[in-house]
N, C-alpha and C. Protein backbone atom coordinates (compact mmCIF):
# COMPACT_ATOMS: atom_id res chain seq x y z
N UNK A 1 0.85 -1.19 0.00
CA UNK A 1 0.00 0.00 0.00
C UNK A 1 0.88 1.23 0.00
N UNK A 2 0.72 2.27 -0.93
CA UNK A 2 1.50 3.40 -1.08
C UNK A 2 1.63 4.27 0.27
N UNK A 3 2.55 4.83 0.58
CA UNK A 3 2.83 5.43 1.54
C UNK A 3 3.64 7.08 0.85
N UNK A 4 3.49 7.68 1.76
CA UNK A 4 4.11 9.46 0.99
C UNK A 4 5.08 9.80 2.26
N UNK A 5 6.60 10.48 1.84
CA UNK A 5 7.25 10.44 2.33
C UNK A 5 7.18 11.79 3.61
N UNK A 6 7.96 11.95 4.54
CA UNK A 6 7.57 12.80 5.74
C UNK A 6 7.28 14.50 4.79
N UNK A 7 8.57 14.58 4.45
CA UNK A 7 8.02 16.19 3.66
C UNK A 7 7.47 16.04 2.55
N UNK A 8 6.70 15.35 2.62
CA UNK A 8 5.24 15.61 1.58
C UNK A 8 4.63 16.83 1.61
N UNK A 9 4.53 17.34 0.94
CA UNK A 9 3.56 18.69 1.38
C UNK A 9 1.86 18.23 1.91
N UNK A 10 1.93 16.78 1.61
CA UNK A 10 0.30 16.51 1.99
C UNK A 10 0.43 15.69 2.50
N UNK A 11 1.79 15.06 3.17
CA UNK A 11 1.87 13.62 3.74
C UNK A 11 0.74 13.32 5.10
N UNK A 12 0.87 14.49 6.04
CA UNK A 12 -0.48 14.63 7.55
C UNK A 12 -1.62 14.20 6.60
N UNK A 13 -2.00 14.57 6.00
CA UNK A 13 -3.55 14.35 4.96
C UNK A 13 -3.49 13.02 4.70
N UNK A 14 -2.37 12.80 3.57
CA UNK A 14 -2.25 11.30 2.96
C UNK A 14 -2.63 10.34 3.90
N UNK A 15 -1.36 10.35 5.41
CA UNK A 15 -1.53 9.71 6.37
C UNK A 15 -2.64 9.14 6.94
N UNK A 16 -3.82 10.57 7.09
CA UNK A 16 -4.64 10.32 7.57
C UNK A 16 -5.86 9.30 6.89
N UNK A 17 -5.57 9.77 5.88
CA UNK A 17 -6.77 8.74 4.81
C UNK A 17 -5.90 7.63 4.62
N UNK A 18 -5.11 7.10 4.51
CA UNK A 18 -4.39 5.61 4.53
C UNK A 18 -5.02 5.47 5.94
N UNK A 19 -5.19 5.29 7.18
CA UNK A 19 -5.21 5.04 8.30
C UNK A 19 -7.01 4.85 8.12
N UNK A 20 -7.59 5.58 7.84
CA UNK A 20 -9.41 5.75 6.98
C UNK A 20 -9.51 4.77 6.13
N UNK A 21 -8.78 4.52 5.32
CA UNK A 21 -8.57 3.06 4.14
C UNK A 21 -8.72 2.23 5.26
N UNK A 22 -7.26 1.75 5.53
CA UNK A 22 -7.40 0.46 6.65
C UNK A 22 -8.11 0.24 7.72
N UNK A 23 -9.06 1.47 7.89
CA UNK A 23 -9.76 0.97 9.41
C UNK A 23 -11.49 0.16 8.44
N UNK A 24 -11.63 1.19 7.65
CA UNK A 24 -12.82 0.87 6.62
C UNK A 24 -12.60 -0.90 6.12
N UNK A 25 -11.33 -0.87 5.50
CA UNK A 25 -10.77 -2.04 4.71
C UNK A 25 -10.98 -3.34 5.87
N UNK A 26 -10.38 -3.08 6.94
CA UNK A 26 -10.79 -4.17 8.50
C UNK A 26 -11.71 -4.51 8.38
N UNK A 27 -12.81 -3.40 8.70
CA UNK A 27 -14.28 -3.62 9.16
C UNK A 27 -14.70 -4.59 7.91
N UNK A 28 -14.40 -4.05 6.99
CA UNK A 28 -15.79 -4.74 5.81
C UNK A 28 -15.18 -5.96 5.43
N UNK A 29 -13.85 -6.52 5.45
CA UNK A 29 -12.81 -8.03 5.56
C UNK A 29 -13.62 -8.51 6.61
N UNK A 30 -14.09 -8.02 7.88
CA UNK A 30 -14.03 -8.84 8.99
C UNK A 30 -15.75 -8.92 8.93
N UNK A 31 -16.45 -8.41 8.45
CA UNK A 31 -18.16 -8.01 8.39
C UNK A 31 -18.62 -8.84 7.56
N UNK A 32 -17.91 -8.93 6.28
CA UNK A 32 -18.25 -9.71 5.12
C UNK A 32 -17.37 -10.71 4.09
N UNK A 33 -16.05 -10.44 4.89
CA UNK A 33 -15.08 -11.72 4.22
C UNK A 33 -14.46 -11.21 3.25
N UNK A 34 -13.50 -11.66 2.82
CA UNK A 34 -12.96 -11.24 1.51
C UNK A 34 -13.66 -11.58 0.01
N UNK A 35 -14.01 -12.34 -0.19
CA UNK A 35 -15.11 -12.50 -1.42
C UNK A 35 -15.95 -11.08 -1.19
N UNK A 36 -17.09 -11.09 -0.03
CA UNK A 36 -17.79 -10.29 -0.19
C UNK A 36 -17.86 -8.78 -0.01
N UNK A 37 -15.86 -8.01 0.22
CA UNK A 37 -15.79 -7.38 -0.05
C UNK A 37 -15.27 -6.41 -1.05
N UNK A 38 -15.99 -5.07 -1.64
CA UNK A 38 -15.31 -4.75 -2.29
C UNK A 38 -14.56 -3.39 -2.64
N UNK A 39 -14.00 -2.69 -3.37
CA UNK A 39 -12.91 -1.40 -3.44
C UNK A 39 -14.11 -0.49 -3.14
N UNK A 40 -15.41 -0.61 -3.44
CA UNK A 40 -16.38 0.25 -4.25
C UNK A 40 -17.10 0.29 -2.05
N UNK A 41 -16.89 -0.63 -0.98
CA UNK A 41 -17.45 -0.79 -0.49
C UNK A 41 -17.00 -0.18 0.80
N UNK A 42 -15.47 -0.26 0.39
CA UNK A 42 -14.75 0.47 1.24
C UNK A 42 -14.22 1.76 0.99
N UNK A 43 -14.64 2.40 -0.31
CA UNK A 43 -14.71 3.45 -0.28
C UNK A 43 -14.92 4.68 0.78
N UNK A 44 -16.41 3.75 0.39
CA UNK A 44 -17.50 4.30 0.82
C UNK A 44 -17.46 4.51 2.38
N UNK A 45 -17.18 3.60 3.13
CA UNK A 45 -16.93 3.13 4.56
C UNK A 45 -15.74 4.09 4.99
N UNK A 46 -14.93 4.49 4.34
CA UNK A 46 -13.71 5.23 4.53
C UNK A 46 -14.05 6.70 4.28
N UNK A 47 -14.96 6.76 3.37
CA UNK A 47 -15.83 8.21 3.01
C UNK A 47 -14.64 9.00 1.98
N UNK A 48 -14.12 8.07 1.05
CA UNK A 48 -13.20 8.81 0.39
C UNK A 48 -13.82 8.17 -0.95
N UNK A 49 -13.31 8.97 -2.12
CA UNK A 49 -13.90 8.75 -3.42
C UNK A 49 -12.94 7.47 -3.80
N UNK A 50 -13.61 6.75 -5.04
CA UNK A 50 -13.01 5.71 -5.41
C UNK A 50 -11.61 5.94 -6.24
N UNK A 51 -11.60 7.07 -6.63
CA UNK A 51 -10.27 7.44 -7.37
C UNK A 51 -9.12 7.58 -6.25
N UNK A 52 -9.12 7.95 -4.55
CA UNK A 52 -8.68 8.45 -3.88
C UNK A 52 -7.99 6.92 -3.58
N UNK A 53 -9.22 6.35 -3.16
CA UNK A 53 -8.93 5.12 -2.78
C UNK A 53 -7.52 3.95 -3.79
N UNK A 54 -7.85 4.14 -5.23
CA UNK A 54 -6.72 3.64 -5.98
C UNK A 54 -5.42 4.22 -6.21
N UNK A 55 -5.46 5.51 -5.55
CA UNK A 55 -4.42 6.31 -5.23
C UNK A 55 -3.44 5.74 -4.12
N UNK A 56 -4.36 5.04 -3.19
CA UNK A 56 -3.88 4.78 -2.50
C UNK A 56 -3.14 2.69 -2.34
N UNK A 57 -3.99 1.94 -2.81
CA UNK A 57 -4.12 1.23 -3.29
C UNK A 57 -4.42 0.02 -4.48
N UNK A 58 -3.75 -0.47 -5.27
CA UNK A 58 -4.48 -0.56 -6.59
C UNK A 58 -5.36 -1.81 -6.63
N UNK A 59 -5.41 -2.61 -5.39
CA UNK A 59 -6.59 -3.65 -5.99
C UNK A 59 -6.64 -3.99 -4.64
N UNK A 60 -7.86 -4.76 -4.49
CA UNK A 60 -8.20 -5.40 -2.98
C UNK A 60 -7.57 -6.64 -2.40
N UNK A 61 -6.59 -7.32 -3.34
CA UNK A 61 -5.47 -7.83 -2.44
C UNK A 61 -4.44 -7.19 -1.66
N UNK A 62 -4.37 -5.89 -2.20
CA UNK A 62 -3.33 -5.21 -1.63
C UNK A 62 -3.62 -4.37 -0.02
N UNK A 63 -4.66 -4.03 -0.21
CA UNK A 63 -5.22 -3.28 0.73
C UNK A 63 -5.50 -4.43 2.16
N UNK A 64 -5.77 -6.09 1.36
CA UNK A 64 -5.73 -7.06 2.10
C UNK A 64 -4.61 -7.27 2.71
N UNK A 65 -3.70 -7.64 2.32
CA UNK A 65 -2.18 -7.67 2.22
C UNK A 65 -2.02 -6.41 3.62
N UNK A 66 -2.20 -5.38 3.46
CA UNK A 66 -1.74 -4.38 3.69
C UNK A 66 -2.42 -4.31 5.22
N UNK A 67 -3.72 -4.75 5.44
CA UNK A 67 -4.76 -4.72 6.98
C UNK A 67 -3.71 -5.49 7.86
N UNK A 68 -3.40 -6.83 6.90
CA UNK A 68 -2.98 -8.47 7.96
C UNK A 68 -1.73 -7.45 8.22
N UNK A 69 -0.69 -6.79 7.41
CA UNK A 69 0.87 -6.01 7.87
C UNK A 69 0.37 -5.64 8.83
N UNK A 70 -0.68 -4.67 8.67
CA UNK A 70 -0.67 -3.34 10.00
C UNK A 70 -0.88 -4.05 11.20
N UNK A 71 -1.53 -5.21 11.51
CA UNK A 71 -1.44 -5.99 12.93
C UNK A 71 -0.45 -6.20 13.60
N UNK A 72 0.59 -6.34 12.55
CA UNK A 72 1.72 -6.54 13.34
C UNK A 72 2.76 -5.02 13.48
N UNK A 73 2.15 -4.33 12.99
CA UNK A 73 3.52 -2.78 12.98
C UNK A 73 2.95 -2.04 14.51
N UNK A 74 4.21 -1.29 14.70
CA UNK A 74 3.63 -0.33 16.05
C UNK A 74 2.66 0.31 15.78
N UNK A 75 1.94 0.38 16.75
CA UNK A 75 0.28 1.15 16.23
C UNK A 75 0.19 2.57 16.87
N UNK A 76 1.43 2.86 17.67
CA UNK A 76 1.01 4.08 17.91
C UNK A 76 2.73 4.63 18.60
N UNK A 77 2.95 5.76 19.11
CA UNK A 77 3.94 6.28 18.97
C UNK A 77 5.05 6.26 20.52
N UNK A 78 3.85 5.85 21.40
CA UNK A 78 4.33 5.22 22.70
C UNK A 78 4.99 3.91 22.45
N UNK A 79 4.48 2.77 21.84
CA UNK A 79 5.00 2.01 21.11
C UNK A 79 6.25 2.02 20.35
N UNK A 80 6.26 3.13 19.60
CA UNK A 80 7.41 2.79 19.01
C UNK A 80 9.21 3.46 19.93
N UNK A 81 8.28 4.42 20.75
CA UNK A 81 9.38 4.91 22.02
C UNK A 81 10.01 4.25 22.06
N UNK A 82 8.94 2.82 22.89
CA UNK A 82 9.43 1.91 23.77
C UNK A 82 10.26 1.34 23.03
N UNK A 83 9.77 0.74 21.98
CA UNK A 83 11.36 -0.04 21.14
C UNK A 83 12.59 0.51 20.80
N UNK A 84 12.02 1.41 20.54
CA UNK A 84 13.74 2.48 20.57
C UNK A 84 14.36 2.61 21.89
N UNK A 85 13.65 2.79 22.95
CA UNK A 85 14.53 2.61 24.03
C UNK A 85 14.88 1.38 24.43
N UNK A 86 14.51 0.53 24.32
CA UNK A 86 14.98 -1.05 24.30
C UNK A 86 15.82 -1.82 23.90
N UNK A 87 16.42 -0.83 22.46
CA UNK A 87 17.02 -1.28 21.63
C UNK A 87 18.98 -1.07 22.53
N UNK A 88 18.58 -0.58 23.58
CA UNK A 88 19.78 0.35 24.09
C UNK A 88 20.03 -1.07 25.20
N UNK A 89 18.72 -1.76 25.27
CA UNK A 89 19.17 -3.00 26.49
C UNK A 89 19.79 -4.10 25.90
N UNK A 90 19.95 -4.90 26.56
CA UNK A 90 20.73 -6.14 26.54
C UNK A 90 20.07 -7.15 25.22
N UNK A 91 20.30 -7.69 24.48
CA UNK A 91 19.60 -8.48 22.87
C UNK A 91 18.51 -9.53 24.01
N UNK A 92 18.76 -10.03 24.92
CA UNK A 92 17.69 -10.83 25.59
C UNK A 92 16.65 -10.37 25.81
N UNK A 93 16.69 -9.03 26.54
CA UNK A 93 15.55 -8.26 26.78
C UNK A 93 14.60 -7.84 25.79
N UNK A 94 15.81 -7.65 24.89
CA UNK A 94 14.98 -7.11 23.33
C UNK A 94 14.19 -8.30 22.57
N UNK A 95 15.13 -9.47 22.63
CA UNK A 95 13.88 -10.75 22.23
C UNK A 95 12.78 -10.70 22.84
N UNK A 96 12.99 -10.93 24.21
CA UNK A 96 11.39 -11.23 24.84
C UNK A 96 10.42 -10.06 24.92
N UNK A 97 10.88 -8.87 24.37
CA UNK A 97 9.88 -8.03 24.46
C UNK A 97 9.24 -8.24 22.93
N UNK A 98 9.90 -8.08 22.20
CA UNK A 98 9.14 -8.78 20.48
C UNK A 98 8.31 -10.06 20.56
N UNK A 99 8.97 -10.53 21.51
CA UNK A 99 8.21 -12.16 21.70
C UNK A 99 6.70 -12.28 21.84
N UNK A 100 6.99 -11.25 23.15
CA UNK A 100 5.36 -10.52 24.09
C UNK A 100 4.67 -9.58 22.95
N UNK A 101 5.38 -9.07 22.47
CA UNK A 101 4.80 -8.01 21.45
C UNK A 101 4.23 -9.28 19.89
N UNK A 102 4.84 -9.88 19.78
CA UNK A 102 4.31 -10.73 18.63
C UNK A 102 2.93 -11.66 18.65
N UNK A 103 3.33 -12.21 19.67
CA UNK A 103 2.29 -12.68 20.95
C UNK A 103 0.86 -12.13 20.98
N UNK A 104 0.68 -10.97 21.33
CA UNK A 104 -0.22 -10.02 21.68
C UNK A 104 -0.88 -9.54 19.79
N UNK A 105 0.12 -9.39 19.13
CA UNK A 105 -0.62 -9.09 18.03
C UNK A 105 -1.34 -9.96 17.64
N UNK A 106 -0.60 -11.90 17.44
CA UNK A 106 -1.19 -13.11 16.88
C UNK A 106 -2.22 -13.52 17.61
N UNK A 107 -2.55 -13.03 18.84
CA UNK A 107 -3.60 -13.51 19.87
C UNK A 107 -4.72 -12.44 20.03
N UNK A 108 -4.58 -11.18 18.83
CA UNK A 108 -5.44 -10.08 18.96
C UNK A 108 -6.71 -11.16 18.53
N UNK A 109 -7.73 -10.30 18.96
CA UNK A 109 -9.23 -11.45 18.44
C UNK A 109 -9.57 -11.09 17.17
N UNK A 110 -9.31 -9.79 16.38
CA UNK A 110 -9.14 -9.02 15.44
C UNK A 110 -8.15 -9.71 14.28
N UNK A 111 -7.33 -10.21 14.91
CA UNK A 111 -6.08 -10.99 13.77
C UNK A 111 -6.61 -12.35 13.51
N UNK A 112 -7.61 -13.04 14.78
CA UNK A 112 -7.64 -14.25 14.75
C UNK A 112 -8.43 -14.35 13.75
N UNK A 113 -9.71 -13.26 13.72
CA UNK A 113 -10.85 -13.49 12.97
C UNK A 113 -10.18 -13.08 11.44
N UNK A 114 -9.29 -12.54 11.23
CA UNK A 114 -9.11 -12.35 9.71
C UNK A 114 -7.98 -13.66 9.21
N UNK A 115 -7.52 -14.31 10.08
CA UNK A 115 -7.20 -15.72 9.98
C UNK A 115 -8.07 -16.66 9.53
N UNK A 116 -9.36 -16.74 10.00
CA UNK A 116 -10.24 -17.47 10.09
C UNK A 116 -11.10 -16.99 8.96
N UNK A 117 -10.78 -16.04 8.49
CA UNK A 117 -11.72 -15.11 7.05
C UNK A 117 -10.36 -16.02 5.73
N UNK A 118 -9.51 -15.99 5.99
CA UNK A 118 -8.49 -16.78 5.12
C UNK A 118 -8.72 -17.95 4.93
N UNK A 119 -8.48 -18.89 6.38
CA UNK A 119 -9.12 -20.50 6.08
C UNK A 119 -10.24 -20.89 5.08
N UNK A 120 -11.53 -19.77 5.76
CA UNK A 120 -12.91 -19.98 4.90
C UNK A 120 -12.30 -20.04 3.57
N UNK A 121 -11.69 -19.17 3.03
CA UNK A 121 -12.16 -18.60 1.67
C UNK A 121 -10.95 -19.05 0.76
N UNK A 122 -9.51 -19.89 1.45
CA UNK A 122 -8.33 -20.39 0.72
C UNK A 122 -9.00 -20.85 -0.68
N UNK A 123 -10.02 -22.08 -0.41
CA UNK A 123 -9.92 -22.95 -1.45
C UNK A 123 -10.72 -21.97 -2.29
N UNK A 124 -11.37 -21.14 -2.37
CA UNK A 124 -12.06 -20.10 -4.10
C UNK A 124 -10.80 -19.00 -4.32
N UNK A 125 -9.86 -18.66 -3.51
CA UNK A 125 -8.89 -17.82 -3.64
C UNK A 125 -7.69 -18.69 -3.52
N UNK A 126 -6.84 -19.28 -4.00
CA UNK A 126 -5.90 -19.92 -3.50
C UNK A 126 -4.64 -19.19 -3.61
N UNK A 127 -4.38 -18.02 -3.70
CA UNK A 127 -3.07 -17.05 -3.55
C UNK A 127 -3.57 -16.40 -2.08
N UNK A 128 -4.83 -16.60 -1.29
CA UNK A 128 -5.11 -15.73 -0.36
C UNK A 128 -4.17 -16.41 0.88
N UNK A 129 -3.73 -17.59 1.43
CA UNK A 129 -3.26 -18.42 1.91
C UNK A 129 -1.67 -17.43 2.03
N UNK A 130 -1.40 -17.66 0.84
CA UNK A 130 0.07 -17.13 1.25
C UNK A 130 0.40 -16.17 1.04
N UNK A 131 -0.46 -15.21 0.93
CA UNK A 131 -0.68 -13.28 0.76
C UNK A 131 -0.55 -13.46 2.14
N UNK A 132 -1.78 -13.95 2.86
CA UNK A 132 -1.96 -13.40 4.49
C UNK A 132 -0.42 -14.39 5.27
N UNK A 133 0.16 -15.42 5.28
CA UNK A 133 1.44 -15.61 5.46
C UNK A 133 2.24 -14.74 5.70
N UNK A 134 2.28 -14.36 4.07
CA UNK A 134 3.87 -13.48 3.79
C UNK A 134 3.57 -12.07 5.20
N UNK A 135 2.83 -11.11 4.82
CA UNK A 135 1.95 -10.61 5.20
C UNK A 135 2.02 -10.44 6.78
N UNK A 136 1.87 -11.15 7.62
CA UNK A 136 0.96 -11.79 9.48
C UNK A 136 2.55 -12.25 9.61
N UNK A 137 3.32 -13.29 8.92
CA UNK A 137 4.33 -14.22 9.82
C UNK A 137 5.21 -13.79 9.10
N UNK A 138 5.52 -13.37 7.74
CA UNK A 138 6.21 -12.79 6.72
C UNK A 138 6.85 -11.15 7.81
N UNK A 139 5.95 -10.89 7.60
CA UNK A 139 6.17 -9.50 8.70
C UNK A 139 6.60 -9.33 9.56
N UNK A 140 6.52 -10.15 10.69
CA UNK A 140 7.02 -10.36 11.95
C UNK A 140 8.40 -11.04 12.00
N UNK A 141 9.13 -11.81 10.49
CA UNK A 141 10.25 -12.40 10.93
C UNK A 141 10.99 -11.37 10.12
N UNK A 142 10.81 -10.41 9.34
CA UNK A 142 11.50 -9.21 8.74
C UNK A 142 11.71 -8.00 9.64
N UNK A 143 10.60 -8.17 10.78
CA UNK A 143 10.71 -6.96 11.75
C UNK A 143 11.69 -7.12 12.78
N UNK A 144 12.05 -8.77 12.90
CA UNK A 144 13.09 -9.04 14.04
C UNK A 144 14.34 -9.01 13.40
N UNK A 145 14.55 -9.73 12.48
CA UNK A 145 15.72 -9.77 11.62
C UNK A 145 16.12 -8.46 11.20
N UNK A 146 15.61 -7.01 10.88
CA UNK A 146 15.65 -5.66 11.07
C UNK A 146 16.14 -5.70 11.86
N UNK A 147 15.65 -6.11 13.27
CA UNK A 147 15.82 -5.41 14.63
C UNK A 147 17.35 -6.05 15.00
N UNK A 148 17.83 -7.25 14.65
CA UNK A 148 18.77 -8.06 14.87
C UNK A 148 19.77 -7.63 14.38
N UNK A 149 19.47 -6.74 12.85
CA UNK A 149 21.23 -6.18 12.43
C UNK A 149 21.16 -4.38 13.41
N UNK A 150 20.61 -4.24 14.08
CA UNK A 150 21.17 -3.02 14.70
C UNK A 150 21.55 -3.23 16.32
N UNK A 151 21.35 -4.86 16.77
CA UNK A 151 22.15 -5.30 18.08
C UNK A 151 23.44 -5.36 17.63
N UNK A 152 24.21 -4.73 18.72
CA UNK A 152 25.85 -5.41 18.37
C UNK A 152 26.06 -6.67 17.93
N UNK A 153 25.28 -7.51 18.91
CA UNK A 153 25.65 -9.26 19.27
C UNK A 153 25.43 -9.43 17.82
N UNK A 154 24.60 -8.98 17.18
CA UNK A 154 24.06 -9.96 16.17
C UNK A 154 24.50 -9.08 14.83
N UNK A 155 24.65 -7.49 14.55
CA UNK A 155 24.72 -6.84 13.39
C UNK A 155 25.94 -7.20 12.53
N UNK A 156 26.72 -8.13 12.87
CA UNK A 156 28.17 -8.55 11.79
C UNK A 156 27.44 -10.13 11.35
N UNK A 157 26.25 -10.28 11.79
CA UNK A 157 25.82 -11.33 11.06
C UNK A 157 25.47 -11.43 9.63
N UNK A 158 25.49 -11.82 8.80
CA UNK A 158 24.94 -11.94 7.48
C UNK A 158 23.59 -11.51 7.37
N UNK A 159 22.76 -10.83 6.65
CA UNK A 159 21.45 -10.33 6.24
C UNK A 159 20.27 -12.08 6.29
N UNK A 160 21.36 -13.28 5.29
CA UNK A 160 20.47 -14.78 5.20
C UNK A 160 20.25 -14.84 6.60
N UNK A 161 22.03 -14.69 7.77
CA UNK A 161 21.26 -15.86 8.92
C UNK A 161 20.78 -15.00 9.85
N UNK A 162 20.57 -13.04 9.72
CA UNK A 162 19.33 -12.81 10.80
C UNK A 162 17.85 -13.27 10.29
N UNK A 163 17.86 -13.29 9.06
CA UNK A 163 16.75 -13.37 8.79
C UNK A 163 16.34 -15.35 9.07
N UNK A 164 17.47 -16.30 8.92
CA UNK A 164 16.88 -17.14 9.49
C UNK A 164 16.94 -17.42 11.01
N UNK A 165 17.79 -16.84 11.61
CA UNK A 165 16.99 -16.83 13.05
C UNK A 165 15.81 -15.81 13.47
N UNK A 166 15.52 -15.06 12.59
CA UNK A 166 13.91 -14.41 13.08
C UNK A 166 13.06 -15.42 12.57
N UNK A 167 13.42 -16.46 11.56
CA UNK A 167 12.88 -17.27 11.50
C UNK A 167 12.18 -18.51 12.52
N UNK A 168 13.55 -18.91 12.88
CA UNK A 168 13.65 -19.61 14.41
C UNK A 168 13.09 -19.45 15.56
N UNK A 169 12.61 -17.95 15.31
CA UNK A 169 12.37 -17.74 16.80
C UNK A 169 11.23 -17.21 17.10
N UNK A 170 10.26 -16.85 15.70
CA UNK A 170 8.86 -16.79 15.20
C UNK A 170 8.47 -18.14 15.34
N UNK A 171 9.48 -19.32 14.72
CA UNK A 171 8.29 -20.80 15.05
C UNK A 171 8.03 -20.80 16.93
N UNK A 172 9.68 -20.39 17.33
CA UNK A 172 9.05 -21.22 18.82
C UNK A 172 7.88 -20.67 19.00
N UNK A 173 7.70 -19.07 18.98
CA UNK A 173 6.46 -18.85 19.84
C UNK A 173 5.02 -18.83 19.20
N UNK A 174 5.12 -20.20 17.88
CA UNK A 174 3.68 -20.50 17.20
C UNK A 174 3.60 -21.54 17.84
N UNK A 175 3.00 -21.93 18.93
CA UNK A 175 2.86 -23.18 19.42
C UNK A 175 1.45 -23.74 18.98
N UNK A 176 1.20 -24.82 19.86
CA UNK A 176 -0.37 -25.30 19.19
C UNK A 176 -1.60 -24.56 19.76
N UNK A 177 -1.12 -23.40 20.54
CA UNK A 177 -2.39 -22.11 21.49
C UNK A 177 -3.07 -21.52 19.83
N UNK A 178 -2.06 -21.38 19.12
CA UNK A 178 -2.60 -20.83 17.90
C UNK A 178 -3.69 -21.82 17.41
N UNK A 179 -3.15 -22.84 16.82
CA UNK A 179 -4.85 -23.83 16.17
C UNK A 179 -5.84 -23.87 17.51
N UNK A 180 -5.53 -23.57 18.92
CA UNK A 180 -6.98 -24.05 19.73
C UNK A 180 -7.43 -22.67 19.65
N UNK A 181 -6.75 -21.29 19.35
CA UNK A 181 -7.35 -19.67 19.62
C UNK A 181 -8.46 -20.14 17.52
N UNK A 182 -7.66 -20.85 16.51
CA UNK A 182 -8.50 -20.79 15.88
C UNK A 182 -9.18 -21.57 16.02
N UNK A 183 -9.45 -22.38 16.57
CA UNK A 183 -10.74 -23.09 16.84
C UNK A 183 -12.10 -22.98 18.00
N UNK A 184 -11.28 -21.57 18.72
CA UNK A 184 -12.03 -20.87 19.51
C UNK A 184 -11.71 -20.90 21.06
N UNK A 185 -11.03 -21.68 20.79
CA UNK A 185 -10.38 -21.98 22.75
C UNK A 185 -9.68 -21.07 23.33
N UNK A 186 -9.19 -20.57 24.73
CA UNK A 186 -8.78 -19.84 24.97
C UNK A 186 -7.24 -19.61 25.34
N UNK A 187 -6.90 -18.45 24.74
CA UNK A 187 -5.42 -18.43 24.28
C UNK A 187 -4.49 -18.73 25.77
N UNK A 188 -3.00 -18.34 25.48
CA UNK A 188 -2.45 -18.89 27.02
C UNK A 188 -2.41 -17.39 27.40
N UNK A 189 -1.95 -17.52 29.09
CA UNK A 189 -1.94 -16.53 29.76
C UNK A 189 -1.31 -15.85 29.87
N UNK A 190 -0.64 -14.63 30.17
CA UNK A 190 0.37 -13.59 29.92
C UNK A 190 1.36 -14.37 30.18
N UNK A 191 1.69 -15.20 31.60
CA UNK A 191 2.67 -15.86 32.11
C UNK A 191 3.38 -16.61 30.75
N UNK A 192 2.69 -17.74 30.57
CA UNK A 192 2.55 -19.00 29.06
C UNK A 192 3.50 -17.46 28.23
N UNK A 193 2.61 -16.89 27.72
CA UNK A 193 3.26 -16.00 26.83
C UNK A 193 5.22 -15.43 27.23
N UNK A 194 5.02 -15.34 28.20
CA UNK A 194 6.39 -14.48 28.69
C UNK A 194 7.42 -15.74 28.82
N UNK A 195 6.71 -17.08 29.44
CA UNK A 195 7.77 -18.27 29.31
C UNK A 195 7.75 -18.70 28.19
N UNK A 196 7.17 -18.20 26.90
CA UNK A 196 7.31 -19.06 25.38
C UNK A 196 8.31 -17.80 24.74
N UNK A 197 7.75 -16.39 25.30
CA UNK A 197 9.30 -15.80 25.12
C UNK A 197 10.40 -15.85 25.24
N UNK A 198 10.52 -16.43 26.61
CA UNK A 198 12.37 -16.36 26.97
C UNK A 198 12.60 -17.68 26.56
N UNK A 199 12.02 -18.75 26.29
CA UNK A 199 12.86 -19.58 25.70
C UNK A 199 12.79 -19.76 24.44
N UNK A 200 11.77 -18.60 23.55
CA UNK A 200 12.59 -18.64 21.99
C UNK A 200 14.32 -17.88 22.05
N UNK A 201 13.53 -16.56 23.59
CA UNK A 201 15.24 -15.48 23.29
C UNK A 201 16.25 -16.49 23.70
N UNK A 202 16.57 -17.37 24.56
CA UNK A 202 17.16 -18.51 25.02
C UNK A 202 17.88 -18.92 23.74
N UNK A 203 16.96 -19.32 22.93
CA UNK A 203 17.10 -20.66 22.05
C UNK A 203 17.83 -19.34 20.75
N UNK A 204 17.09 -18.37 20.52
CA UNK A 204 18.34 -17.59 19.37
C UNK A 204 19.62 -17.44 19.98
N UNK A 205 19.69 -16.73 20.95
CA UNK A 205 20.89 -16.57 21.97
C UNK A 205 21.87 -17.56 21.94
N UNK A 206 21.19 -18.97 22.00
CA UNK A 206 22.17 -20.25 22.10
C UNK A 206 23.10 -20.71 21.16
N UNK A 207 22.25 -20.15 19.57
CA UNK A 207 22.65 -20.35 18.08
C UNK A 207 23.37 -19.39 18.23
N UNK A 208 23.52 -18.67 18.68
CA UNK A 208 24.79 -17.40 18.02
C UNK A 208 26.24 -18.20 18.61
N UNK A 209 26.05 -19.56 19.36
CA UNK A 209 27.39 -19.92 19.58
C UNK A 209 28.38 -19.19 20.91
């Protein structure tokens, strides 16, 4: 989804209607599914004209694509403080706070249900499967592996092996809480969460040798 750079002369504006796209684009994914939504629907819902809207987006995979990203990015600016000041602690601390933070996004009830809008609808869409992937888990192991070349411990690593230990360390904390949250059961508890953190940060920590 297009984005406009800080000195935009209209970037505050742009901003604001990208943020109007995706809240519109949520609702009517999560109201009526992806089949039954469309550019023309979320326009409307966003209260921006349809030309505005392809300005911003050019087709409704993208804008799809683009809802499942925003679950996982900082959502607000306290948020992103905090990671910047974190980034100053120890690489352990900094795992398990992504851990908790990854955690919390994949266990939103909001993420679960547009998970569960994917399952339905894989087999009439079959690129929708690994759009929302790349996308939800795609996202989250590019945001650590980012975060991994600006630790000391880890930034003389190669670009392949941060990115395959954000790999590594995204599976530990998909355990099987995920298939019982999609099947409706109830997710684990902050605790569960904070001990499935420190022993993914454990388990990257261990690979660095």
């Amino acid at each position: 989804m297009k984005s406009w750079a800080p000195d935009h002369p209209k970037a505050k504006l742009m901003a604001s209607k990208r943020a109007d796209i995706l809240a519109a684009a949520k609702a009517s994914f999560l109201d009526t599914g992806y089949e039954g939504t469309s550019m023309e629907s979320i326009a409307k819902t966003a209260n921006v004209s349809i030309m505005t809207l392809y300005r911003h987006a050019e087709s409704k995979d993208e804008l799809f694509s683009a809802v499942i990203s925003n679950a996982c990015d900082p959502d607000d600016e306290a948020e992103q403080a905090e990671w910047a000041a974190l980034l100053e602690k120890p690489l352990r601390d900094v795992l398990i706070w992504a851990g908790m933070t990854a955690q919390t996004r994949l266990t939103d009830p909001d993420t679960i249900a547009l998970m569960r809008t994917v399952i339905a609808e894989a087999t009439r869409f079959p690129g929708l499967a690994g759009m929302a992937h790349t996308s939800l888990v795609g996202n989250l192991e590019g945001m650590l592996a980012f975060t991994l070349g600006l630790k000391q411990e880890t930034s003389a690593l190669s670009a392949e092996r941060r990115r395959e230990l954000a790999v590594q360390f995204i599976d530990r904390l998909l355990g099987s809480h995920m298939l019982g949250l999609l099947m409706g059961l109830a997710g684990p508890s902050r605790r569960e969460q904070q001990e499935r953190s420190e022993t993914a940060a454990d388990g990257l920590i261990s690979s660095l040798g």
